[in-house]
C-alpha atoms as a PDB file:
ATOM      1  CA  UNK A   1      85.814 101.849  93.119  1.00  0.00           C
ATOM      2  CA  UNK A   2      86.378  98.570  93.150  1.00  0.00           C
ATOM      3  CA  UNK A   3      89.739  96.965  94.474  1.00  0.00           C
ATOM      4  CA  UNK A   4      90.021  95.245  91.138  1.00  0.00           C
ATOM      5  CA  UNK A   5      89.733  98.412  88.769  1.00  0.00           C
ATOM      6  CA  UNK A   6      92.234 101.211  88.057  1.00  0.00           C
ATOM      7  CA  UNK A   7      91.437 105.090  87.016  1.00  0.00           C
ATOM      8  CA  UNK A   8      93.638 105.974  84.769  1.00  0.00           C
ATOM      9  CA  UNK A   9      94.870 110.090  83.584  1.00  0.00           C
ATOM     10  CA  UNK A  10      96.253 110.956  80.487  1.00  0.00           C
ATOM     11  CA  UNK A  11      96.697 114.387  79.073  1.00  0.00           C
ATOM     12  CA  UNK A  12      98.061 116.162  75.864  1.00  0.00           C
ATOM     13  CA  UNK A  13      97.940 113.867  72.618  1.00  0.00           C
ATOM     14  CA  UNK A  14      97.884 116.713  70.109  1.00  0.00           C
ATOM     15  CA  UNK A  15      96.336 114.540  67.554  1.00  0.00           C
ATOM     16  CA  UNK A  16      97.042 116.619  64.050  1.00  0.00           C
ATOM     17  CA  UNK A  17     100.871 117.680  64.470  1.00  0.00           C
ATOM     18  CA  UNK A  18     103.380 117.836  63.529  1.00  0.00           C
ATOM     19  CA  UNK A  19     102.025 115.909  60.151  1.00  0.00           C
ATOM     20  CA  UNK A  20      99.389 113.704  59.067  1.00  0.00           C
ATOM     21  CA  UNK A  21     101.718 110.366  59.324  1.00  0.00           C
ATOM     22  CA  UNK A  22     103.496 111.067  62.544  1.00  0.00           C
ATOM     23  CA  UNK A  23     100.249 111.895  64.145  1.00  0.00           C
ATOM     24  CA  UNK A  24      98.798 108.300  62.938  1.00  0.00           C
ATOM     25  CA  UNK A  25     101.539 106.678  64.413  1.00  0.00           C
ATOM     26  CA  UNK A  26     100.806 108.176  67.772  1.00  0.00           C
ATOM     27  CA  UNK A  27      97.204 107.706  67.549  1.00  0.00           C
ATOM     28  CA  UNK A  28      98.214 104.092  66.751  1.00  0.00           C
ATOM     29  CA  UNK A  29     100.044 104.156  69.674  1.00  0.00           C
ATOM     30  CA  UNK A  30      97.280 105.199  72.065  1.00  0.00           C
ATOM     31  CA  UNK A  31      94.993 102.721  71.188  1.00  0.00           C
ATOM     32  CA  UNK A  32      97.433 100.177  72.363  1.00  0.00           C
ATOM     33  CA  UNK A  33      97.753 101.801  75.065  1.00  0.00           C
ATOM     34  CA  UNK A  34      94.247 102.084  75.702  1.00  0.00           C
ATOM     35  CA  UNK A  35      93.442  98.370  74.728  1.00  0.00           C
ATOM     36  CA  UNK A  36      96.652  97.540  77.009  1.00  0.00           C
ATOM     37  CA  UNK A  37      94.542  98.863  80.101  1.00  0.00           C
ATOM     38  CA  UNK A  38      90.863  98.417  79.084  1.00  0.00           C
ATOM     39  CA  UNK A  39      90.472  95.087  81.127  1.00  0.00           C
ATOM     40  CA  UNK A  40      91.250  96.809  84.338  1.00  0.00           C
ATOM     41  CA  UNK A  41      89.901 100.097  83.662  1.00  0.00           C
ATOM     42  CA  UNK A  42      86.891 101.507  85.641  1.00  0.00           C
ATOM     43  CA  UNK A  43      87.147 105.487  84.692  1.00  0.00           C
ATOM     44  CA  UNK A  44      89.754 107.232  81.961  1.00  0.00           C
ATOM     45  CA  UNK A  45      90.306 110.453  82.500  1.00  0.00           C
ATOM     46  CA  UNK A  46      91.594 112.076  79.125  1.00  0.00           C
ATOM     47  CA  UNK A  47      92.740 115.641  81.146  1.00  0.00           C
ATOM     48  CA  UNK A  48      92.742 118.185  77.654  1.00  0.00           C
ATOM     49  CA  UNK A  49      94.419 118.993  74.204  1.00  0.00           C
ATOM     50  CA  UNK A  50      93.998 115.569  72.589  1.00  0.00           C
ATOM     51  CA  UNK A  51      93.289 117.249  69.385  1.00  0.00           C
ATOM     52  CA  UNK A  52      95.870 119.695  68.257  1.00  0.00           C
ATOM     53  CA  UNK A  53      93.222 121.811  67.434  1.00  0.00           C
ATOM     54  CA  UNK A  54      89.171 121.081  67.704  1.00  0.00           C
ATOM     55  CA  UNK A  55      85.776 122.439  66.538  1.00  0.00           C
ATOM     56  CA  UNK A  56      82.073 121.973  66.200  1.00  0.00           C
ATOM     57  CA  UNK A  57      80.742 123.523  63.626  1.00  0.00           C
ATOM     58  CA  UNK A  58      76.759 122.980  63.674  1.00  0.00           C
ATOM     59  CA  UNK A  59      77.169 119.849  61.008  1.00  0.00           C
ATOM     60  CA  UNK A  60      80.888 119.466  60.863  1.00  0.00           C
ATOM     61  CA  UNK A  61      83.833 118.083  62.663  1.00  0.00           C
ATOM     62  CA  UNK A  62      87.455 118.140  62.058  1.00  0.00           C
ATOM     63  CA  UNK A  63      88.593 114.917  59.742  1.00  0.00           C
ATOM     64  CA  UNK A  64      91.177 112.798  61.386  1.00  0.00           C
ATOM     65  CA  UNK A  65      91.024 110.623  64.921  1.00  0.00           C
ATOM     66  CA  UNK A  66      88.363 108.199  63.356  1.00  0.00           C
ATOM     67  CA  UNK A  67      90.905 105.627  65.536  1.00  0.00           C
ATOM     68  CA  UNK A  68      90.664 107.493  68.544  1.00  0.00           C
ATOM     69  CA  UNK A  69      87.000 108.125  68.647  1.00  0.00           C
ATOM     70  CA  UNK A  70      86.221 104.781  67.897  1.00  0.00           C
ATOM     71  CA  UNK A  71      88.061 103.282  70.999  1.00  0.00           C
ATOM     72  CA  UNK A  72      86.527 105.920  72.825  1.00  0.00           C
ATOM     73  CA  UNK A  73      83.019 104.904  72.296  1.00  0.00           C
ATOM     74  CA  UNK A  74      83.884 101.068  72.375  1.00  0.00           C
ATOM     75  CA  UNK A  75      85.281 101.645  75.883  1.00  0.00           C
ATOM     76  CA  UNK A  76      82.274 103.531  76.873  1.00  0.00           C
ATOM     77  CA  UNK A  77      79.939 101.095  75.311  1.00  0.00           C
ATOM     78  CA  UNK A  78      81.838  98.656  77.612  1.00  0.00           C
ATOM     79  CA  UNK A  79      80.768 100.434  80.633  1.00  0.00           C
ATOM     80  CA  UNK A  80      84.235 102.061  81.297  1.00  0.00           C
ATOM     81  CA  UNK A  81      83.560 105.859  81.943  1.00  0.00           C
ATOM     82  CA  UNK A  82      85.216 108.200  80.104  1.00  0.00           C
ATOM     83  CA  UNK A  83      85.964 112.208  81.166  1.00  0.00           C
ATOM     84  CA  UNK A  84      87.302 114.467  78.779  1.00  0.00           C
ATOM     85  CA  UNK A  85      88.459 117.900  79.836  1.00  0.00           C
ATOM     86  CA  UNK A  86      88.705 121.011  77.577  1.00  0.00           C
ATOM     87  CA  UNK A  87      92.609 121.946  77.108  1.00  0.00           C
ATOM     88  CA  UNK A  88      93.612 125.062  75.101  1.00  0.00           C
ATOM     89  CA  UNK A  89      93.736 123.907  71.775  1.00  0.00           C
ATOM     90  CA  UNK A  90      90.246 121.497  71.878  1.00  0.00           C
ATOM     91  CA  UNK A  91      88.372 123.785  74.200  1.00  0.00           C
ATOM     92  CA  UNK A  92      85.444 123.904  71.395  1.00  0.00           C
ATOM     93  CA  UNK A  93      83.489 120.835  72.609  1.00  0.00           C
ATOM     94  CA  UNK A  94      79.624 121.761  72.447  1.00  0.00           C
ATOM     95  CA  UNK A  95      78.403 118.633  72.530  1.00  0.00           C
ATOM     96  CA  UNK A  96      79.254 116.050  70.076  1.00  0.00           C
ATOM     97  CA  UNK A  97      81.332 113.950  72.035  1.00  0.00           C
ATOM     98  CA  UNK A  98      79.117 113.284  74.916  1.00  0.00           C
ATOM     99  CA  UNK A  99      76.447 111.962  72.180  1.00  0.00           C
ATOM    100  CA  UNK A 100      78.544 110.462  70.174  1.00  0.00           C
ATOM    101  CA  UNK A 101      80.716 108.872  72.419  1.00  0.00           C
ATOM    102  CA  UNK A 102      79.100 108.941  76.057  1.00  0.00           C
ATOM    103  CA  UNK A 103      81.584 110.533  77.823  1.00  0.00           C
ATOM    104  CA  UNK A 104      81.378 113.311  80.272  1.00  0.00           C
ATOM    105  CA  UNK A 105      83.470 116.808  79.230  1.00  0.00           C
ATOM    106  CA  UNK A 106      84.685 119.229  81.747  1.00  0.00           C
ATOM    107  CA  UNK A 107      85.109 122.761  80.704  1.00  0.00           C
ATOM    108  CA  UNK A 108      86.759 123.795  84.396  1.00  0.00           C
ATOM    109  CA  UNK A 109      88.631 122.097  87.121  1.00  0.00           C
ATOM    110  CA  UNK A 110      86.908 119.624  89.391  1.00  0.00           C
ATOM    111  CA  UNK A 111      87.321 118.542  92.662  1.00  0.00           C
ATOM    112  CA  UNK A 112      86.212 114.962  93.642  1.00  0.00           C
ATOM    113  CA  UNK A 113      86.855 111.982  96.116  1.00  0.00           C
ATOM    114  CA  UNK A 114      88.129 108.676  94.453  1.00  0.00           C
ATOM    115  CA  UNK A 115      87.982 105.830  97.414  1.00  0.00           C
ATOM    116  CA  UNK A 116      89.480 107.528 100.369  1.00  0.00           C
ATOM    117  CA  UNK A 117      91.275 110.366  98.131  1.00  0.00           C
ATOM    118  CA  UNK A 118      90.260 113.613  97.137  1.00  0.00           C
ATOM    119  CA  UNK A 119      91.562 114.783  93.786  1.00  0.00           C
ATOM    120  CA  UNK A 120      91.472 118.605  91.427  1.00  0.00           C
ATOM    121  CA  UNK A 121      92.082 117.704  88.155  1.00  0.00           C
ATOM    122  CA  UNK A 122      92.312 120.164  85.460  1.00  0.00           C
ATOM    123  CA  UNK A 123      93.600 120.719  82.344  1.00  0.00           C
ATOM    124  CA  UNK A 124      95.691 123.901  83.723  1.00  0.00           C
ATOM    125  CA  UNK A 125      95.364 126.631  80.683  1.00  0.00           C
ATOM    126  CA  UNK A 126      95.124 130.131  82.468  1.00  0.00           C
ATOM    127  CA  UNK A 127      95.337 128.562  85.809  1.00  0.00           C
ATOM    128  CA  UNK A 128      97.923 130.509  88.661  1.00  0.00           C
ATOM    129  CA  UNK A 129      98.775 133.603  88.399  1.00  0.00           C
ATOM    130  CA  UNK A 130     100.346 136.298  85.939  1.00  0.00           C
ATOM    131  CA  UNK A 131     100.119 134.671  82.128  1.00  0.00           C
ATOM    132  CA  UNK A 132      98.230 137.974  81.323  1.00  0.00           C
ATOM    133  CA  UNK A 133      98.572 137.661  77.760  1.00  0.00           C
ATOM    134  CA  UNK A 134      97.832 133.957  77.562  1.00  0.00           C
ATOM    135  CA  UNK A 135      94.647 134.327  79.459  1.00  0.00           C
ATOM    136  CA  UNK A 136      94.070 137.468  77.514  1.00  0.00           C
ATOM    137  CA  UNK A 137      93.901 135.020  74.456  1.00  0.00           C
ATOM    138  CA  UNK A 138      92.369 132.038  75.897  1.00  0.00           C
ATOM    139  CA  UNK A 139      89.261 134.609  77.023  1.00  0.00           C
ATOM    140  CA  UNK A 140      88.853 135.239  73.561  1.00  0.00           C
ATOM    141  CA  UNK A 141      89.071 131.803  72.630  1.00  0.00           C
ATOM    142  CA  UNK A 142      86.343 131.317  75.284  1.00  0.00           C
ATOM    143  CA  UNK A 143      83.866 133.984  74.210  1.00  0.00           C
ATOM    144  CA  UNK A 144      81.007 133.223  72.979  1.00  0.00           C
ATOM    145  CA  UNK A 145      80.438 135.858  70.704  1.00  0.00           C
ATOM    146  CA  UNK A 146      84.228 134.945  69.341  1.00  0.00           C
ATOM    147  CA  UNK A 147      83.071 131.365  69.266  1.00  0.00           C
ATOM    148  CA  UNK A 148      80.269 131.929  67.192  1.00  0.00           C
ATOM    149  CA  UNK A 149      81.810 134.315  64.782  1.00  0.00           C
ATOM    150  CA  UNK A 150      83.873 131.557  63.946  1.00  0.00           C
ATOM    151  CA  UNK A 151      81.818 129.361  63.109  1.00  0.00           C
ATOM    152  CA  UNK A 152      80.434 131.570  59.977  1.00  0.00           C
ATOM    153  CA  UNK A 153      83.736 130.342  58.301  1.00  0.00           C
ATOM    154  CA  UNK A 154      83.775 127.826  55.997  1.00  0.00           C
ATOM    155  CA  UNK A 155      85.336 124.710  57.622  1.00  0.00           C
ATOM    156  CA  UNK A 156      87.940 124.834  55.100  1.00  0.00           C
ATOM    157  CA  UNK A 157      89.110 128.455  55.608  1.00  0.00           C
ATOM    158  CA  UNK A 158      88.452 127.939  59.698  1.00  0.00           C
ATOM    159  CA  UNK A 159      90.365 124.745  60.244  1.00  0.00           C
ATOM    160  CA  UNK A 160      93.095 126.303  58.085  1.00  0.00           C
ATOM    161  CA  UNK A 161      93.479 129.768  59.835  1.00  0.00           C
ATOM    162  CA  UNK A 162      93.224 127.612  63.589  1.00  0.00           C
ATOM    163  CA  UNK A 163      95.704 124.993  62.488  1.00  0.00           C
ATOM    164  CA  UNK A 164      97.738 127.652  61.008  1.00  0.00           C
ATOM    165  CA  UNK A 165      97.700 129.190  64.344  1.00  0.00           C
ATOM    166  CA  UNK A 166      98.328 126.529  66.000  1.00  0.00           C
ATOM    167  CA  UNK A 167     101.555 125.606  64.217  1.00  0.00           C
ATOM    168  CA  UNK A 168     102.963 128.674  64.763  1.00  0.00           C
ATOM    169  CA  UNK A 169     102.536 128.946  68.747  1.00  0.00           C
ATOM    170  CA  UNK A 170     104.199 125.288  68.998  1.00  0.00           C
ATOM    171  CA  UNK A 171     107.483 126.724  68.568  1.00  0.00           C
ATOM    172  CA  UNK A 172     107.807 129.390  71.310  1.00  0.00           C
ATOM    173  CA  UNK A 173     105.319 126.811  73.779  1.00  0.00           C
ATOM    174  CA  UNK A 174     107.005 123.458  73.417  1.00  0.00           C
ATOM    175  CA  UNK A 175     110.821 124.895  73.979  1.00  0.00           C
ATOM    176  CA  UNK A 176     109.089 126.789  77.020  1.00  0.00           C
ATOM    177  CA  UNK A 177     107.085 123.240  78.164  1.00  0.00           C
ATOM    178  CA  UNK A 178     110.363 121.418  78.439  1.00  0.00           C
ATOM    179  CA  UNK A 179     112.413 123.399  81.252  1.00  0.00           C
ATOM    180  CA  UNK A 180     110.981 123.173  84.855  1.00  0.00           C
ATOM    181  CA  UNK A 181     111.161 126.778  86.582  1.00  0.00           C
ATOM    182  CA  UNK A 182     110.663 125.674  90.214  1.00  0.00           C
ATOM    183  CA  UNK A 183     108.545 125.272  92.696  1.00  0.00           C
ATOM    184  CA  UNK A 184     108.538 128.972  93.529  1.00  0.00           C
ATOM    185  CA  UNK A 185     107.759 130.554  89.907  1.00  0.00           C
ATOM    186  CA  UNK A 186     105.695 127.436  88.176  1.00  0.00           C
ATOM    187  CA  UNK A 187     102.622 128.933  88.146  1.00  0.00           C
ATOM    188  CA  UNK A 188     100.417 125.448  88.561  1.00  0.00           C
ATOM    189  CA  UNK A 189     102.312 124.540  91.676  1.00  0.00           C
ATOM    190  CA  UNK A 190     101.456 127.971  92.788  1.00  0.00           C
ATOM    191  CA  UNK A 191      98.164 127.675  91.294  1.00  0.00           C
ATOM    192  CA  UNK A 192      98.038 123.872  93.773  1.00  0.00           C
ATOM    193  CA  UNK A 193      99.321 125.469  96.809  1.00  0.00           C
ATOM    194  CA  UNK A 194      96.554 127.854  97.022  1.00  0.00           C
ATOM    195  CA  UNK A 195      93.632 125.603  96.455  1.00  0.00           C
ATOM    196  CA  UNK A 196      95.120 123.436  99.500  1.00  0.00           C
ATOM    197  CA  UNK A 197      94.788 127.029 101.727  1.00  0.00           C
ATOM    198  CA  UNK A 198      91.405 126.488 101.084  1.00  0.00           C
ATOM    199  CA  UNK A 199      90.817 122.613 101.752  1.00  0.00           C
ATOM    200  CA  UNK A 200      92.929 119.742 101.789  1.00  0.00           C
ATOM    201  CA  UNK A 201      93.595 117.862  97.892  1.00  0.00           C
ATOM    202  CA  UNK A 202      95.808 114.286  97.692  1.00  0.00           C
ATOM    203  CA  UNK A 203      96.328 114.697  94.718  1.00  0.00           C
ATOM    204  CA  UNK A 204      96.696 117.410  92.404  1.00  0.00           C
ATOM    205  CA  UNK A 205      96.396 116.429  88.645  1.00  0.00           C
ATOM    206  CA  UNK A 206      97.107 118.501  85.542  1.00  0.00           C
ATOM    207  CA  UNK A 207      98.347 118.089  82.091  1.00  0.00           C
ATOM    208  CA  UNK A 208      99.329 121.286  79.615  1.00  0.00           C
ATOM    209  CA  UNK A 209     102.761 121.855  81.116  1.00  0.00           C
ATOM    210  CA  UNK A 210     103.741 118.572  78.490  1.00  0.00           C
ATOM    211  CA  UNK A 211     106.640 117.739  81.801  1.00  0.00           C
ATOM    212  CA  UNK A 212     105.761 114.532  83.292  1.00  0.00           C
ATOM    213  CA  UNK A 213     106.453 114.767  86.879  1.00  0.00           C
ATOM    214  CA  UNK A 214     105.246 114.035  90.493  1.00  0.00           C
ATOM    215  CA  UNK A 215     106.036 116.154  93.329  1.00  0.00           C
ATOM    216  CA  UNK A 216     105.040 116.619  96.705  1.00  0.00           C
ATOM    217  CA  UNK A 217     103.252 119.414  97.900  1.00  0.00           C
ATOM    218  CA  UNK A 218     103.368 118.836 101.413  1.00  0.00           C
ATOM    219  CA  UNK A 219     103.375 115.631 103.562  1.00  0.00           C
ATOM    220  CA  UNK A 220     100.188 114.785 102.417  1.00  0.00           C
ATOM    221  CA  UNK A 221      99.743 116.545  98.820  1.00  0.00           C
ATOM    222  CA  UNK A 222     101.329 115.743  95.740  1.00  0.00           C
ATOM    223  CA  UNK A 223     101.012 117.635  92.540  1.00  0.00           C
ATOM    224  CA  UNK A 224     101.255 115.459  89.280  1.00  0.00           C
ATOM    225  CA  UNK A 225     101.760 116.132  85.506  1.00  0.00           C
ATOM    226  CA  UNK A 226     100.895 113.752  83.103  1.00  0.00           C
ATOM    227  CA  UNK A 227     103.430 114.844  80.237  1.00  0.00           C
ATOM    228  CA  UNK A 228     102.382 114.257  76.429  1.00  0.00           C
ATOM    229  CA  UNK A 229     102.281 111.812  73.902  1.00  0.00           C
ATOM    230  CA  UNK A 230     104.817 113.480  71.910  1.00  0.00           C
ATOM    231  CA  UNK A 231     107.800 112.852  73.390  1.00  0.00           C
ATOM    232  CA  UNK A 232     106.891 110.914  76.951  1.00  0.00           C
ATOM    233  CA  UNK A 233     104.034 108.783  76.511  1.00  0.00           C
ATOM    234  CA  UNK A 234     103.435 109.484  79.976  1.00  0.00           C
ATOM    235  CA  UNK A 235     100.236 108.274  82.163  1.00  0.00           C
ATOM    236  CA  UNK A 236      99.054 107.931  85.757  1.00  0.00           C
ATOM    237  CA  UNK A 237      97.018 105.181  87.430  1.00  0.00           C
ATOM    238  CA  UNK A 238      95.346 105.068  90.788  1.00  0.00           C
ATOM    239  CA  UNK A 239      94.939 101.911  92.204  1.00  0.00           C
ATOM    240  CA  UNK A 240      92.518 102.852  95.052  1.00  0.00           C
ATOM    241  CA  UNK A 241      95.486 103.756  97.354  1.00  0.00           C
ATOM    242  CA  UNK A 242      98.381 106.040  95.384  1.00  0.00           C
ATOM    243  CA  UNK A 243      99.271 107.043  91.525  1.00  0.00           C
ATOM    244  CA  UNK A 244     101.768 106.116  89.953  1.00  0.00           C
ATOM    245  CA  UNK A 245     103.141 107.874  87.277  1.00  0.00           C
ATOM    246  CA  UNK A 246     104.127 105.630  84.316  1.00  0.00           C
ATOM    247  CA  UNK A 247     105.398 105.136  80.552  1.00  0.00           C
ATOM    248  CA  UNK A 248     104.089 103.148  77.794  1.00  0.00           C
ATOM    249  CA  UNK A 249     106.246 100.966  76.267  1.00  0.00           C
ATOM    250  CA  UNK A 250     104.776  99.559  73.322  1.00  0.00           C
ATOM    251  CA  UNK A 251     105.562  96.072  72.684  1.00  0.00           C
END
C-alpha cells in the first residue's frame, strides 16, 4: 500500500431498522463518512450486516440503500477497492453487488498481509465455540436448498416474513451485544486465540458483536471490533503501521 493511502473497516450498518426515516438518516450519515475518507482511501473493507436484512431474488432486490449503493460504485469506479463480507442478516449476496458495484464479497473469514501486517477479518456469525442454536439457524440460513425455497416467495410476502424476523430477534440480540462477558467466555476472543495457535495474526478484525473495542491478544496480537452505526459510529483505519479505532463525528 502506499504510505499515502489508508484501509479503512467498518462493520454493522443495519440499513432498514428500526424505521424507514431513522435508517435514512444513518445512511446519510455514512456517506459523509465515506466522502470524509474517499481522498485517502486505497481499500474499504465493509466487514457484514449493512443491510438489516438482504436478498437476491433472480430479478429483484430489496428497495432502499439507493444512497449507499451509489457511493459504493462511485468509489469503486474511482479505483478505491471495495470488500464486502456476508454478516448474518445480508448473507444472501449471489452476485449482484460484485456486477453492479465492483466490489469483492467474502462469504468466510480471510486471512491476508496488508504492508508488513497480517490480518483475519471476518464478519464473526457462528464463529468460536458453543452458540449451538445460533449456528443451528445460521446453517439453515446458509443452505442452499433453504435458500432457494425462498426464493419461490413473492418478494412481497419474503421481504415481509425476513424483516418480520428480523425485528423480532433485535430485541433479545442488541441488549445481549451491549455487555462485554470477558476475555475468558467471549466466544470471538476465544474464537482469535485459537487461530493464533495455529499461525501468528496482528490483527484480528470482526464486526457482529455491535461493541467497539480494541484489545490485545498478546504482545503482538490485538483483537478489534468495529461496533455499529447505530449507536457508535465506530470505524478502524490502518495507516500502513497500526489501527486505530475511531468515531465519526459528523460536522
Amino acid at each position: 500500500m502506499s504510505s499515502s493511502k489508508h484501509i479503512y473497516f467498518a462493520s454493522d450498518f443495519h440499513l432498514g431498522v428500526p424505521n424507514h426515516s431513522e435508517s435514512i438518516e444513518r445512511e446519510k450519515k455514512i456517506i459523509a463518512w465515506l466522502d470524509s475518507i474517499s481522498n485517502d482511501a486505497s481499500d474499504i473493507y465493509l466487514v457484514g450486516d449493512l443491510f438489516d436484512f438482504w436478498f437476491e431474488f433472480k430479478t429483484v432486490v430489496p428497495k432502499g440503500f439507493v444512497r449507499l449503493l451509489g457511493k459504493l460504485a462511485e468509489l469503486s469506479d474511482a479505483g478505491i477497492k471495495i470488500h464486502i463480507f456476508h454478516g448474518n442478516h445480508d448473507l444472501w449476496q449471489f452476485g449482484y453487488l460484485e456486477k453492479e458495484i465492483g466490489c469483492v464479497v467474502y462469504s468466510k473469514p480471510i486471512t491476508i498481509t496488508i504492508g508488513e501486517k497480517i490480518f483475519h477479518i471476518a464478519h464473526g456469525d457462528g464463529l468460536g465455540p458453543k452458540q449451538f442454536w445460533f449456528k443451528f439457524i445460521l446453517g439453515i440460513y446458509r443452505n442452499y436448498f433453504f435458500q432457494r425455497a425462498f426464493a419461490f416467495f413473492h418478494p412481497n410476502i419474503g421481504i415481509t416474513i425476513a424483516n418480520w424476523f428480523s425485528h423480532r430477534s433485535k430485541k433479545h440480540t442488541f441488549t445481549e451485544n451491549a455487555t462485554y462477558y470477558g476475555d475468558d467466555k467471549e466466544f470471538l476472543m476465544l474464537y482469535a486465540k485459537s487461530v493464533l495457535k495455529q499461525q501468528h495474526i496482528d490483527y484480528f478484525i470482526f464486526g457482529h458483536r455491535h461493541l467497539p473495542m480494541t484489545k490485545p491478544i498478546s504482545n503482538t496480537s490485538n483483537y478489534i471490533n468495529l461496533g455499529d452505526w447505530m449507536s457508535y459510529n465506530t470505524y478502524a483505519v490502518f495507516n500502513g503501521n497500526e489501527v486505530v479505532l475511531k468515531t465519526f463525528n459528523q460536522k
